[in-house]
N, C-alpha and C. Protein backbone atom coordinates (compact mmCIF):
# COMPACT_ATOMS: atom_id res chain seq x y z
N UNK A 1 -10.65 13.80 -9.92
CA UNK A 1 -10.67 13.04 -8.67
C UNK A 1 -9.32 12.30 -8.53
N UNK A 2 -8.86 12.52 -7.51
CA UNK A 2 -7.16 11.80 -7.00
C UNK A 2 -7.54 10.65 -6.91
N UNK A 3 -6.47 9.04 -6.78
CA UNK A 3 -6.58 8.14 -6.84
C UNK A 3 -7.47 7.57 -5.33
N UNK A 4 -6.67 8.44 -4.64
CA UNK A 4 -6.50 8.89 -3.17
C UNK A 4 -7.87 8.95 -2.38
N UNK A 5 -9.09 9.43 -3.39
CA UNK A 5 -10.13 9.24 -3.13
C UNK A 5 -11.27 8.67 -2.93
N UNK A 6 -10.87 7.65 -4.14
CA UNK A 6 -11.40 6.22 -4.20
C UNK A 6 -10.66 4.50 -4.00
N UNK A 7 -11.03 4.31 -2.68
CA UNK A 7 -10.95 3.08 -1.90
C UNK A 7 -10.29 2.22 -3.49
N UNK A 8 -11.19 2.04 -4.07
CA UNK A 8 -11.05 0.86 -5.74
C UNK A 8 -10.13 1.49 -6.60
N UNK A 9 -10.33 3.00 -6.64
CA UNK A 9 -9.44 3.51 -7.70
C UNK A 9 -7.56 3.31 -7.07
N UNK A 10 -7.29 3.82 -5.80
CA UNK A 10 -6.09 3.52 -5.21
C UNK A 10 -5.50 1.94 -4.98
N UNK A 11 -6.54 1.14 -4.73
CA UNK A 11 -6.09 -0.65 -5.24
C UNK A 11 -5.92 -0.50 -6.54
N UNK A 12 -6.37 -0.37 -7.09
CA UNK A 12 -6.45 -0.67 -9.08
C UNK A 12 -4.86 0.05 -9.17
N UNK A 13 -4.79 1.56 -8.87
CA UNK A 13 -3.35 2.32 -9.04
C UNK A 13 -2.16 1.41 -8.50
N UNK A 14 -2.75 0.69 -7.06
CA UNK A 14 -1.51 0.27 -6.35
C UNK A 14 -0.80 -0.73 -6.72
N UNK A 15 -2.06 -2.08 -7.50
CA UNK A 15 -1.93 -3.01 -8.26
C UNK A 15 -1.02 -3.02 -9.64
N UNK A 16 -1.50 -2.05 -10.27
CA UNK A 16 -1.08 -1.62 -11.19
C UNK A 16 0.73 -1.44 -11.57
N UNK A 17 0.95 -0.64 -10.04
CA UNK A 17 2.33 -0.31 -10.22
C UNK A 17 2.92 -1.88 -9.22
N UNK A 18 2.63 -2.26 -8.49
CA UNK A 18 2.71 -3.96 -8.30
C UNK A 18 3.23 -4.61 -9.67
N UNK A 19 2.12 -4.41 -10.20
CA UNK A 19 2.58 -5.24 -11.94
C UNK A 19 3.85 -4.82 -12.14
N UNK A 20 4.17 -3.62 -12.49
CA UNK A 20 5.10 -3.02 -13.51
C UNK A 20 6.38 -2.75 -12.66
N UNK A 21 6.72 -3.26 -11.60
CA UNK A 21 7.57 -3.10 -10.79
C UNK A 21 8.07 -4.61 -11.43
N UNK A 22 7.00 -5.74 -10.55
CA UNK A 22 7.33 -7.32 -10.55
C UNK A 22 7.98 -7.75 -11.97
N UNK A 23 7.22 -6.96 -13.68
CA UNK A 23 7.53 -7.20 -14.66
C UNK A 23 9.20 -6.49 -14.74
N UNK A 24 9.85 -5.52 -13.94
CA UNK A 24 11.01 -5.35 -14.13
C UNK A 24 11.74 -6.00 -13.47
N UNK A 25 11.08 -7.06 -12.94
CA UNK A 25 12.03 -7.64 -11.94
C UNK A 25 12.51 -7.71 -10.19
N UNK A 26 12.02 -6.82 -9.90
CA UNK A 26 11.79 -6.31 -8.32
C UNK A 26 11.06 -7.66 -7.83
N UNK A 27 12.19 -8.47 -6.70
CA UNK A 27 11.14 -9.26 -5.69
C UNK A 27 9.82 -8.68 -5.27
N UNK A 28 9.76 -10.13 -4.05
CA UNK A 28 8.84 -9.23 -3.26
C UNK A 28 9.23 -8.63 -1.73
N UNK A 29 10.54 -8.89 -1.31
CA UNK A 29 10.98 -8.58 -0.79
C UNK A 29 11.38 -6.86 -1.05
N UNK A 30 11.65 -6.48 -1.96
CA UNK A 30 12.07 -5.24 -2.77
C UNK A 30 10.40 -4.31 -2.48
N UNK A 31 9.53 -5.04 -3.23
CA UNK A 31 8.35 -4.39 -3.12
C UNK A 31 8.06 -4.22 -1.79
N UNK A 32 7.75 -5.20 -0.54
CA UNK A 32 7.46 -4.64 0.65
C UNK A 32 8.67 -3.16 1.24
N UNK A 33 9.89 -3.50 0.96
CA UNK A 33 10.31 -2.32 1.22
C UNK A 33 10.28 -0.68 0.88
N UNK A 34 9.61 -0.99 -0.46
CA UNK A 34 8.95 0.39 -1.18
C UNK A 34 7.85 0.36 -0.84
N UNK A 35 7.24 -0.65 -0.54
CA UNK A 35 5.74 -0.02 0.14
C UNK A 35 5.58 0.64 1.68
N UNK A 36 6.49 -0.32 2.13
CA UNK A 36 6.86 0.50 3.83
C UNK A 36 7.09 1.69 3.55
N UNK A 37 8.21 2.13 2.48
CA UNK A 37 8.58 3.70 2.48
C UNK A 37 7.41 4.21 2.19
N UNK A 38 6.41 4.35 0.67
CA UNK A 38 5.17 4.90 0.77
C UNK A 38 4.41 4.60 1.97
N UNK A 39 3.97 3.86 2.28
CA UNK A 39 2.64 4.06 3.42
C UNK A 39 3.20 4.83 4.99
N UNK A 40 5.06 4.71 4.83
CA UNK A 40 5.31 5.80 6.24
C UNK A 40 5.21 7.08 5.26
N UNK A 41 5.52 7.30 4.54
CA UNK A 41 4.95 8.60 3.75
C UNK A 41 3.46 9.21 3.83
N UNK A 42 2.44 7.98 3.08
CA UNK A 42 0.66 8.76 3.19
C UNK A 42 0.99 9.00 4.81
N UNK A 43 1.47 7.84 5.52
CA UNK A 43 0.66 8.19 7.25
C UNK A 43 0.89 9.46 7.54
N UNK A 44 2.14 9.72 7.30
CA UNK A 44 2.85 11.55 7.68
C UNK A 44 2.53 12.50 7.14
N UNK A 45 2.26 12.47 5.70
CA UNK A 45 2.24 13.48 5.04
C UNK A 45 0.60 13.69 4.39
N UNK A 46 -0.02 12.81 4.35
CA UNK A 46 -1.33 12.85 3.30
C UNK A 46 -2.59 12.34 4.46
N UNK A 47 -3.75 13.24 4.30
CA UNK A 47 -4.43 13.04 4.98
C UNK A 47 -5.34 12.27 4.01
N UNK A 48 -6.18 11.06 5.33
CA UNK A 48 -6.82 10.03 4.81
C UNK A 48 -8.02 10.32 4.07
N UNK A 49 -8.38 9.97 2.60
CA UNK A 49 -9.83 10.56 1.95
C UNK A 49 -11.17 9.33 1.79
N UNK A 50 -10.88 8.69 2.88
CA UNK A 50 -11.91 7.50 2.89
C UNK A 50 -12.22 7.27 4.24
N UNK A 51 -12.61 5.50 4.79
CA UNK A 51 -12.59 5.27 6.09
C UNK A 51 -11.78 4.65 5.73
N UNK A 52 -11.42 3.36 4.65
CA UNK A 52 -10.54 2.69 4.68
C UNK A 52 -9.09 3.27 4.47
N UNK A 53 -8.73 4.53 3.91
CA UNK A 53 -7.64 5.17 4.37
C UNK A 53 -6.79 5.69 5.92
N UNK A 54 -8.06 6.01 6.02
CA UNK A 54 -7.99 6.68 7.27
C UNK A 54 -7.66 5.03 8.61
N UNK A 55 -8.34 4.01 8.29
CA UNK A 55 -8.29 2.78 8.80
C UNK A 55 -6.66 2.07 8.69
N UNK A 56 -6.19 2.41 7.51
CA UNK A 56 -4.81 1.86 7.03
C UNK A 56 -3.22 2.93 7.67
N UNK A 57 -4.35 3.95 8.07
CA UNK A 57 -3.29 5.39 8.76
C UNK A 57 -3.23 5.05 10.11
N UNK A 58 -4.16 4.49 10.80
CA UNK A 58 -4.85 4.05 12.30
C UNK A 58 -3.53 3.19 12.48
N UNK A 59 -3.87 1.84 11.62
CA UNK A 59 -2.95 0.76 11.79
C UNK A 59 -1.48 1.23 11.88
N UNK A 60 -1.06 1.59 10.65
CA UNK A 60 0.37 2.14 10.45
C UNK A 60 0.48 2.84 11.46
N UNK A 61 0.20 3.93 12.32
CA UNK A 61 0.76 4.25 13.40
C UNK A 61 0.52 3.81 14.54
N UNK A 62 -0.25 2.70 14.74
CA UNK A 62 -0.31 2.05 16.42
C UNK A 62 0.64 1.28 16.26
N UNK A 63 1.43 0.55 14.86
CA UNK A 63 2.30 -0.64 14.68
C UNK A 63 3.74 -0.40 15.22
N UNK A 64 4.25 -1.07 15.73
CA UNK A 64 5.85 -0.86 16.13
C UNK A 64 6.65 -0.77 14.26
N UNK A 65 8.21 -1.13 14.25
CA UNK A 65 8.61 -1.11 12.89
C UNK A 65 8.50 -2.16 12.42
N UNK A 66 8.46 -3.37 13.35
CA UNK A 66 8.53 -4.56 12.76
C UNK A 66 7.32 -5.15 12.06
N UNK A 67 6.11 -4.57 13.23
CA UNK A 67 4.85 -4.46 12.70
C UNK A 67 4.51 -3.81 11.04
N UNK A 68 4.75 -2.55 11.19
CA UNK A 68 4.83 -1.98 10.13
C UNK A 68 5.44 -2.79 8.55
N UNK A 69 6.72 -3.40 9.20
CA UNK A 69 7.24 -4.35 7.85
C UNK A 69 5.90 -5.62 7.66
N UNK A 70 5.87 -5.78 8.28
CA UNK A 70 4.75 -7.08 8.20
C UNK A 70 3.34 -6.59 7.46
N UNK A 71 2.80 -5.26 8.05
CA UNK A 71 1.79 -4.86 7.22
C UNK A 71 1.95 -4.80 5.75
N UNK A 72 3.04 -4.05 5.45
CA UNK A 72 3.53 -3.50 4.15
C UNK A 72 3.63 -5.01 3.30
N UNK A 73 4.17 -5.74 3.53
CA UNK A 73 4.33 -6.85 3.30
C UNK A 73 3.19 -7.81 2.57
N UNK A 74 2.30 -7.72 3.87
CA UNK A 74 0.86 -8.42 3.54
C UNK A 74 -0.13 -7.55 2.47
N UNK A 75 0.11 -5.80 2.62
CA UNK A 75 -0.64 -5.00 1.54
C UNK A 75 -0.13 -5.19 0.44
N UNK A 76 1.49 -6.00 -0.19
CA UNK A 76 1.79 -6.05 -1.43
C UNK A 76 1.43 -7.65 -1.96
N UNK A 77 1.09 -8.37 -0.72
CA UNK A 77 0.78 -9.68 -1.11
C UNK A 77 -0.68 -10.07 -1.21
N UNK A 78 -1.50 -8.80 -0.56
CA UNK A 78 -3.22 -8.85 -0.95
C UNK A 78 -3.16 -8.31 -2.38
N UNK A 79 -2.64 -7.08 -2.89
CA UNK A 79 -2.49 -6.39 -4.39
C UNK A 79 -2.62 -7.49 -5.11
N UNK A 80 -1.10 -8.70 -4.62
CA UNK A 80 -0.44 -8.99 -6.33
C UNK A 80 -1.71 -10.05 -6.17
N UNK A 81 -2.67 -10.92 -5.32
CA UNK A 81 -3.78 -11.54 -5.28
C UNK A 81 -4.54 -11.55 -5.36
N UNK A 82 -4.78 -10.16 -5.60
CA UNK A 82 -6.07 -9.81 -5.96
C UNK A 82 -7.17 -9.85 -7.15
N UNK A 83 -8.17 -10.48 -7.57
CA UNK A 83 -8.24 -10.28 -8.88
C UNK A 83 -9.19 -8.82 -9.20
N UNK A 84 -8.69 -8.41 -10.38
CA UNK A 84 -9.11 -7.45 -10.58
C UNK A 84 -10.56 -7.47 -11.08
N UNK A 85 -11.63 -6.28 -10.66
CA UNK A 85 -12.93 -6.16 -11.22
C UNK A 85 -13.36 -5.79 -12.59
């Protein structure tokens, strides 16, 4: 099963690399900009395997760019807040 498939398993993955980015040092400024690049990536290239994927594909393309920075932004600042289950 891809990460991709499970809503919990793709937070846990996303979190994960959150950590190990922040532990090398990467702001969070740095991180929203690698997350903008992935999530314009899933929207284009990867079709959604949930609702909440498919919900996060919705958003990302009704958003202008600026929008888009702001999402990306707030998805790396729900991760690093998140506590884990």
């Amino acid at each position: 099963m891809s990460v991709l498939e499970n809503f919990e398993d793709w937070k846990s993955f996303l979190n994960q690399r959150i950590d190990q980015a922040q532990s090398m040092g990467m702001d969070d400024n740095t991180l929203s900009n690698i997350a903008h690049q992935m999530a314009d990536y899933l929207a284009d290239k990867v079709d959604p395997k949930n609702d909440q994927e498919r919900l996060l594909k919705e958003l990302w393309q009704s958003a202008n760019p600026d929008q888009q920075k702001t999402l990306a932004s707030v998805l790396v600042q729900y991760m690093d807040k998140k506590p884990q289950q």
